[in-house]
C-alpha atoms as a PDB file:
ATOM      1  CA  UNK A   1      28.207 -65.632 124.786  1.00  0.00           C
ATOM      2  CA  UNK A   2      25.879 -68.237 123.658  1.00  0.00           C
ATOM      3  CA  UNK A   3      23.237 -70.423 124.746  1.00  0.00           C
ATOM      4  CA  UNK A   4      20.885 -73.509 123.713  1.00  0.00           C
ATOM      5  CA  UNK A   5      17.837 -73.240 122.544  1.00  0.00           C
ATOM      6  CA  UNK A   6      16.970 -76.747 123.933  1.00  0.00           C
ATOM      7  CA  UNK A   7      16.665 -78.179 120.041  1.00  0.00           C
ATOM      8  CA  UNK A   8      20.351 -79.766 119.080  1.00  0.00           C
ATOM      9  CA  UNK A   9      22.356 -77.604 116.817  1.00  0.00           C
ATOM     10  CA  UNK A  10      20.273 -74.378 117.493  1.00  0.00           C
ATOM     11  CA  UNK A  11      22.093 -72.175 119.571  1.00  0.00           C
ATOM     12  CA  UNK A  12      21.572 -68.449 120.649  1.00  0.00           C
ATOM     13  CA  UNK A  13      24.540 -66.071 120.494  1.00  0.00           C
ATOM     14  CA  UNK A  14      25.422 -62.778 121.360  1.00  0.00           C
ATOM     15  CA  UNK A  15      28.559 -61.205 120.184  1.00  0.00           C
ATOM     16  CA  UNK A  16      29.969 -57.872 121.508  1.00  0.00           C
ATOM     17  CA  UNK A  17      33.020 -56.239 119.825  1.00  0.00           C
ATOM     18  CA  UNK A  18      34.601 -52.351 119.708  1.00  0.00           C
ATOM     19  CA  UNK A  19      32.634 -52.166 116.267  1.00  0.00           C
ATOM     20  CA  UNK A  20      28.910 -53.209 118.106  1.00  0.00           C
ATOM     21  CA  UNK A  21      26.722 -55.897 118.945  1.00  0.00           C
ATOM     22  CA  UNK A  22      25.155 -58.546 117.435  1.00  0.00           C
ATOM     23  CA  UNK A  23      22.556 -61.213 118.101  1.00  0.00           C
ATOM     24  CA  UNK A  24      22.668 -63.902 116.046  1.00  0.00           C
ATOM     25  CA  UNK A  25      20.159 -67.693 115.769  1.00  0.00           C
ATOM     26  CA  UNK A  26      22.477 -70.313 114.395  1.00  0.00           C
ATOM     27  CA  UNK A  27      20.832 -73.244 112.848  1.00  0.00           C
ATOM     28  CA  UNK A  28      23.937 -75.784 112.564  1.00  0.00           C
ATOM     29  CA  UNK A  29      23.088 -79.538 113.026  1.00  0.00           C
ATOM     30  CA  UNK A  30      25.015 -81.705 111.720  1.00  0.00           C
ATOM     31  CA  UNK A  31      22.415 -82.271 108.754  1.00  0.00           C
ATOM     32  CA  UNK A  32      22.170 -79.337 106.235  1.00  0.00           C
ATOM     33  CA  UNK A  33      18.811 -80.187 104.967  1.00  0.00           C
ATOM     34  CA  UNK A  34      17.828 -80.428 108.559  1.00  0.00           C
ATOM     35  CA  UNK A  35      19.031 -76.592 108.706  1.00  0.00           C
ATOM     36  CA  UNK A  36      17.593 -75.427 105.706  1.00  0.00           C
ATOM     37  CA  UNK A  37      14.075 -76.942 106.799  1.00  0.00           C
ATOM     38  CA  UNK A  38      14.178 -75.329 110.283  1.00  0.00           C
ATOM     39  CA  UNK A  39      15.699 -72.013 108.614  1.00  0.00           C
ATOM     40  CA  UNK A  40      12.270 -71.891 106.218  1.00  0.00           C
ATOM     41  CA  UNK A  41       9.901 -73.103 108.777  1.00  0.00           C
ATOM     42  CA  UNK A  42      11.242 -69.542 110.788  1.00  0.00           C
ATOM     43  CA  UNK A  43      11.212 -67.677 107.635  1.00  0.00           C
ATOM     44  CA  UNK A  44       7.529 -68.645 106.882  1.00  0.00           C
ATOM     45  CA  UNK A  45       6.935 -67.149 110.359  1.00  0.00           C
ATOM     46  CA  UNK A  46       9.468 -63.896 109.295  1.00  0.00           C
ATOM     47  CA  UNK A  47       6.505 -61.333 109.716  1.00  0.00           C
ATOM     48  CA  UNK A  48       5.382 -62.158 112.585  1.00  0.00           C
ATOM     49  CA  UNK A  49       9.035 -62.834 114.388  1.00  0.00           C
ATOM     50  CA  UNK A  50      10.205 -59.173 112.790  1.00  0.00           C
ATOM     51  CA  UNK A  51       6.730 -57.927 114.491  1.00  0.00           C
ATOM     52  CA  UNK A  52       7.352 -59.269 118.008  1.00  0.00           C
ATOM     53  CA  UNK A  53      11.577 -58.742 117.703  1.00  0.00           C
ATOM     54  CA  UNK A  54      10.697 -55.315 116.413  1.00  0.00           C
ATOM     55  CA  UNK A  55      12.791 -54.705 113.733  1.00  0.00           C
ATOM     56  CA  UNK A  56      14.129 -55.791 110.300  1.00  0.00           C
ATOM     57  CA  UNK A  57      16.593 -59.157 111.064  1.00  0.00           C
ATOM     58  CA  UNK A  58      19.301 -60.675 108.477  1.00  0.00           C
ATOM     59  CA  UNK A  59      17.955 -63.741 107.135  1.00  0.00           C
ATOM     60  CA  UNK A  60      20.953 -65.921 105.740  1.00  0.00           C
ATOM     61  CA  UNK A  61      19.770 -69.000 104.729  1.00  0.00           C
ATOM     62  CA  UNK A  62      23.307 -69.849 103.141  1.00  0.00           C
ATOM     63  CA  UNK A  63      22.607 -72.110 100.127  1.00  0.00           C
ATOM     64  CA  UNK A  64      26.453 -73.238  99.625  1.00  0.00           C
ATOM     65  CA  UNK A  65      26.864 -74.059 103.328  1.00  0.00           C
ATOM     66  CA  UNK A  66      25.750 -76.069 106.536  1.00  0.00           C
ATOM     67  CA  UNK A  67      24.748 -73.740 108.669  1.00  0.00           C
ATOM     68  CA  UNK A  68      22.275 -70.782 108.028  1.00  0.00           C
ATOM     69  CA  UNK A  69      21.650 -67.772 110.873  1.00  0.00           C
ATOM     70  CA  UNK A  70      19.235 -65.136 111.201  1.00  0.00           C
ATOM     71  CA  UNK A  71      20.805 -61.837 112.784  1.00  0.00           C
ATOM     72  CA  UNK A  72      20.488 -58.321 114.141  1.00  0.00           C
ATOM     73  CA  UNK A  73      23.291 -56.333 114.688  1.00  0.00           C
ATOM     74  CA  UNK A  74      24.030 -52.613 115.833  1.00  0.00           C
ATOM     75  CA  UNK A  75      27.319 -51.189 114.430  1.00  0.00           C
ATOM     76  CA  UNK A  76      26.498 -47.733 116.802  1.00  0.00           C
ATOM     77  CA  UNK A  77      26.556 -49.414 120.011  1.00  0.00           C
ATOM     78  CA  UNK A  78      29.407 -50.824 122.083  1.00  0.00           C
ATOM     79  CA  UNK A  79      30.221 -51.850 125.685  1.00  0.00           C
ATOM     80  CA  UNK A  80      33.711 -50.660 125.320  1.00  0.00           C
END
C-alpha cells in the first residue's frame, strides 16, 4: 500500500509479506540532488523523528542511486 505525502516524489509505503512488515519513506523525484537534499534535511531532524517514531529507523541515503528511503521493518510480525 502506499500513499502521498502531498510533496511530488515523496510517497509513504507499507509493505506486508509472510517474512513481516515494513514501513518505508521514499524520496524519489525525478531529480537526485532534489532527493539527497530532502533525505539530509530529515536526517538533520533524525533525533528527534527516531524520538517521536520511537525507535531506531534505516536511513539509506543511497549515494549511487536516485532514490533514497528511510525504513522500519519487523521481520517477527506477519498478517499471514
Amino acid at each position: 500500500m502506499q500513499a502521498s505525502s502531498g510533496v511530488s516524489g515523496v510517497t509513504f509505503l507499507c509493505a506486508a509479506t509472510k517474512n513481516g512488515v515494513r514501513i518505508e519513506v521514499v524520496l524519489s523525484t525525478s531529480n537526485k540532488e532534489r532527493n539527497k537534499n530532502y533525505f539530509r534535511q530529515l536526517e538533520s531532524k533524525k533525533q528527534e523523528i527516531e524520538q517521536r517514531f520511537g525507535s531506531v529507523l534505516d536511513w539509506q541515503e543511497l549515494p549511487d542511486y536516485k532514490l533514497s528511503a528511510i525504513s522500519k521493518a519487523n521481520k517477527q510480525l506477519s498478517i499471514f
